[in-house]
C-alpha atoms as a PDB file:
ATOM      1  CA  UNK A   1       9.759   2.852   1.301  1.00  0.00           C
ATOM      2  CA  UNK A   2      10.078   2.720   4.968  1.00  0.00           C
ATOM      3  CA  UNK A   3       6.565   1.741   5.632  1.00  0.00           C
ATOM      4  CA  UNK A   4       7.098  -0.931   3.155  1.00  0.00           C
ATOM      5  CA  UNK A   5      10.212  -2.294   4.666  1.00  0.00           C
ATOM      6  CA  UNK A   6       8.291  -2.178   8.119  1.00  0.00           C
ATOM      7  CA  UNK A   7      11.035   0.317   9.197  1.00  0.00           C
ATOM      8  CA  UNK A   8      11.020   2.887  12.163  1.00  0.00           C
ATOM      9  CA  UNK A   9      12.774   5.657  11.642  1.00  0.00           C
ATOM     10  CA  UNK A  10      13.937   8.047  14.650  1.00  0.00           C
ATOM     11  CA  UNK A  11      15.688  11.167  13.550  1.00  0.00           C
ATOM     12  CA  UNK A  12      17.677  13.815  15.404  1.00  0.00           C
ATOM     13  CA  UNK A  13      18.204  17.119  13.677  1.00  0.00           C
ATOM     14  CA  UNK A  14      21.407  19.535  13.363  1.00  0.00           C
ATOM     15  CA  UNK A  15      19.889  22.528  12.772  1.00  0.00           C
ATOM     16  CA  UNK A  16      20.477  24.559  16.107  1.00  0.00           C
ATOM     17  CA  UNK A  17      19.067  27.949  15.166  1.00  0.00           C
ATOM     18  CA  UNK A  18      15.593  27.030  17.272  1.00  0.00           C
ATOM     19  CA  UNK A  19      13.266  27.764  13.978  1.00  0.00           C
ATOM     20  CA  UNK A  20      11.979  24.744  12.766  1.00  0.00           C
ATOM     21  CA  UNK A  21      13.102  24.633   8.929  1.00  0.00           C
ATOM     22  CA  UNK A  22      11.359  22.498   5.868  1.00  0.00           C
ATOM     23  CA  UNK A  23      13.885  20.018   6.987  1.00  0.00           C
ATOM     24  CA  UNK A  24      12.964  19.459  10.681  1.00  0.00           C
ATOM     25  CA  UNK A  25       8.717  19.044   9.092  1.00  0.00           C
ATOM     26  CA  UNK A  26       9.752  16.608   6.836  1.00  0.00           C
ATOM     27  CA  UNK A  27      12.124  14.370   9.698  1.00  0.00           C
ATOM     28  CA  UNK A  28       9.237  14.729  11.993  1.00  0.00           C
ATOM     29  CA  UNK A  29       6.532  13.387   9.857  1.00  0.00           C
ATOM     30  CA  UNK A  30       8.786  10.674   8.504  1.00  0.00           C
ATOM     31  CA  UNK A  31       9.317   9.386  12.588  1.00  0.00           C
ATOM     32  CA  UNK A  32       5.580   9.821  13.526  1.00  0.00           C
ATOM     33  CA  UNK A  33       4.428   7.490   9.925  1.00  0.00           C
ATOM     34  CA  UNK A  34       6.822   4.926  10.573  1.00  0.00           C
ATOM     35  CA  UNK A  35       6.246   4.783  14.509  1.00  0.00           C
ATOM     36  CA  UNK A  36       9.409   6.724  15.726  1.00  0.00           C
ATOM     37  CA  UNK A  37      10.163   9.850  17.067  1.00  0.00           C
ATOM     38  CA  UNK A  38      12.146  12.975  16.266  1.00  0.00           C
ATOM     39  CA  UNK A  39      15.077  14.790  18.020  1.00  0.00           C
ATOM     40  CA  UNK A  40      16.144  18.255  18.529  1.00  0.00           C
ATOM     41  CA  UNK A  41      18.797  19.267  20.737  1.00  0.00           C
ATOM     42  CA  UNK A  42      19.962  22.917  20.142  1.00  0.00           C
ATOM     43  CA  UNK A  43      23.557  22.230  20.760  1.00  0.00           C
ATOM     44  CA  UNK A  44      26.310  19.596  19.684  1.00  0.00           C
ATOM     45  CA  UNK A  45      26.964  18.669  23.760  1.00  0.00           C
ATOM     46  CA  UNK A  46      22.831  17.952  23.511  1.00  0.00           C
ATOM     47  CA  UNK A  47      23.391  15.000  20.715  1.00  0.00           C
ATOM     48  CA  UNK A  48      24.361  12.084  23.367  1.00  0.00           C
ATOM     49  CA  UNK A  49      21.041  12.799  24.803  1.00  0.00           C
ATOM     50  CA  UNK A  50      18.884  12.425  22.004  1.00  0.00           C
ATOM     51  CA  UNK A  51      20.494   8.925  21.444  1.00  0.00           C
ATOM     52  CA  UNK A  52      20.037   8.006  24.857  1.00  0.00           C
ATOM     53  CA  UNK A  53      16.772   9.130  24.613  1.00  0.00           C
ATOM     54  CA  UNK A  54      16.496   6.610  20.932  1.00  0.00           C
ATOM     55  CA  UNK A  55      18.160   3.534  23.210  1.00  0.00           C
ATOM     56  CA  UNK A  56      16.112   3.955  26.453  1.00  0.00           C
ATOM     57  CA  UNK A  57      12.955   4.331  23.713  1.00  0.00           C
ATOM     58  CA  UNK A  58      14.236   1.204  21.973  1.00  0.00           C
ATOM     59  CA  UNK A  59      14.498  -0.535  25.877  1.00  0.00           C
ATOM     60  CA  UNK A  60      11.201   0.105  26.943  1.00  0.00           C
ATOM     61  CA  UNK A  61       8.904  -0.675  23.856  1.00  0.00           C
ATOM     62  CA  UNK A  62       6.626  -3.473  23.368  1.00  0.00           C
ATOM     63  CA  UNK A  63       5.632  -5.066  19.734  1.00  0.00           C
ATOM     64  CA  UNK A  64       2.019  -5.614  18.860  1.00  0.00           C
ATOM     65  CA  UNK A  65       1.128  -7.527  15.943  1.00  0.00           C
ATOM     66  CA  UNK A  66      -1.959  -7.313  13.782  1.00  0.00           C
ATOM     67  CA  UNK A  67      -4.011  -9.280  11.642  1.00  0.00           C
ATOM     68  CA  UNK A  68      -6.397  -7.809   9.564  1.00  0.00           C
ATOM     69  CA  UNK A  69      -9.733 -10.027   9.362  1.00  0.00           C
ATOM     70  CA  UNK A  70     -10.510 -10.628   6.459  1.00  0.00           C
ATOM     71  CA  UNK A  71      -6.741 -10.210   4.944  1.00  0.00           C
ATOM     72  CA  UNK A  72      -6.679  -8.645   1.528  1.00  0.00           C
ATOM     73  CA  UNK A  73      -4.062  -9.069  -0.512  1.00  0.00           C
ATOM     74  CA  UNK A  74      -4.198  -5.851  -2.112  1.00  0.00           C
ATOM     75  CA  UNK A  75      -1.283  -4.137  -2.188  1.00  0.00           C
ATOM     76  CA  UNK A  76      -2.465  -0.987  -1.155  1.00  0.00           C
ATOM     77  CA  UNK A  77      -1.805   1.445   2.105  1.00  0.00           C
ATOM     78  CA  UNK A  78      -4.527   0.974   5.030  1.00  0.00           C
ATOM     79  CA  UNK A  79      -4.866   2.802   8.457  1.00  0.00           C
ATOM     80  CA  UNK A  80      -4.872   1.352  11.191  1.00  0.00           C
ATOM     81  CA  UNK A  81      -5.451   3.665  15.039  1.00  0.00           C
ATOM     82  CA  UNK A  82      -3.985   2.036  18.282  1.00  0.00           C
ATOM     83  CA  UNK A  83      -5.720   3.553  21.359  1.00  0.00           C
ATOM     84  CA  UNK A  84      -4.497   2.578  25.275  1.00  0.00           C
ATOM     85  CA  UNK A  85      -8.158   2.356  27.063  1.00  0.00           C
ATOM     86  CA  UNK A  86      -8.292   4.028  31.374  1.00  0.00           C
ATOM     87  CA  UNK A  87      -4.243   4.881  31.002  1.00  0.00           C
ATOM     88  CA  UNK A  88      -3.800   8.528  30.455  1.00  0.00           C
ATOM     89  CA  UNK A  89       0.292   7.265  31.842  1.00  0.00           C
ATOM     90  CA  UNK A  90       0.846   5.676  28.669  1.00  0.00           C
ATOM     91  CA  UNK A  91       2.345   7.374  25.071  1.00  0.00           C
ATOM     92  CA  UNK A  92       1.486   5.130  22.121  1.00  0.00           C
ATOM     93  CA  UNK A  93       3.384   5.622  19.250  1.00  0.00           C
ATOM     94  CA  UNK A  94       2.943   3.131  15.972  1.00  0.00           C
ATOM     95  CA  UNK A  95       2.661   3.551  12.651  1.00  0.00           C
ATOM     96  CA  UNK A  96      -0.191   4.899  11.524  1.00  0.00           C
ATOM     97  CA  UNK A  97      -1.121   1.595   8.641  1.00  0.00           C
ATOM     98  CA  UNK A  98       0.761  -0.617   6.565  1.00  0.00           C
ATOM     99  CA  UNK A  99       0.850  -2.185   2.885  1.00  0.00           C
ATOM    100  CA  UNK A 100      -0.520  -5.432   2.364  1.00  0.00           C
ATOM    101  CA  UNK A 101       1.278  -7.870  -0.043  1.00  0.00           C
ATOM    102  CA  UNK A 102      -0.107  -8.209  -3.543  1.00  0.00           C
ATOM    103  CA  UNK A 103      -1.666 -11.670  -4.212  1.00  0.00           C
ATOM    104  CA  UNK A 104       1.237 -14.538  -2.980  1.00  0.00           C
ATOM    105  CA  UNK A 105       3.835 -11.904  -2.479  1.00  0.00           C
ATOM    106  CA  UNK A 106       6.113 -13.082  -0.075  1.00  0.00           C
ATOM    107  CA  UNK A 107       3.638 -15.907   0.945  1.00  0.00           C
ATOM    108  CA  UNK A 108       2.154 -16.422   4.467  1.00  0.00           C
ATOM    109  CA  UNK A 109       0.320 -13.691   6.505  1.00  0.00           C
ATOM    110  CA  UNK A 110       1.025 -10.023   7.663  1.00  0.00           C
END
C-alpha cells in the first residue's frame, strides 16, 4: 500500500535488547522498498537522534522523476535500479519500482 501511495516510510525501532527480532526484518525491508531508511538506537536517550538523523535525511535529498518509455498502463509492479556513475561519495536510496495506473486511472502520466 505504501508503494502505491508513493509513500516513504522511515522507521525507528524500540526493541533495545541488540538482537534483531522478526520485527526489526520486517521495518527494515518496508524502509529500503519504499526508499527510506530504518533506525535503531539501543536506548530511549538514543531516540532524538534517529529523528534528527530522519530530518537532516529529509534536508538533504533530491527528487528524481521517471518516465517509463513506452508507458504501460498496466497496473502491475515494475523495477526500476538507480545507479550514481564515478561517485563512490554518494548513498542512493529509492524505491526499488512502482505500480503503473490501470488504463485512465487517475489520468495523465506517472
Amino acid at each position: 500500500m505504501a508503494q502505491r501511495a508513493d509513500t516513504v516510510l522511515y522507521t525507528i525501532s524500540t526493541n533495545i535488547s541488540h538482537i534483531e527480532t522478526d520485527g526489526d526484518k520486517v521495518m527494515r525491508y518496508f524502509a529500503e522498498q519504499t526508499g527510506g531508511a530504518s533506525f535503531f538506537p539501543f536506548q530511549a536517550s538514543d531516540l532524538n537522534q534517529s529523528f534528527e538523523n530522519i530530518a537532516n535525511e529529509l534536508r538533504h535529498q533530491y527528487n528524481l522523476f521517471y518516465g517509463p518509455d513506452p508507458l504501460k498502463n498496466d497496473g502491475l509492479y515494475h523495477r526500476v535500479q538507480i545507479k550514481v556513475k564515478r561517485r563512490g561519495d554518494v548513498a542512493v536510496r529509492a524505491r526499488k519500482g512502482y505500480y503503473a495506473r490501470r488504463g485512465n486511472e487517475g489520468g495523465g502520466t506517472l
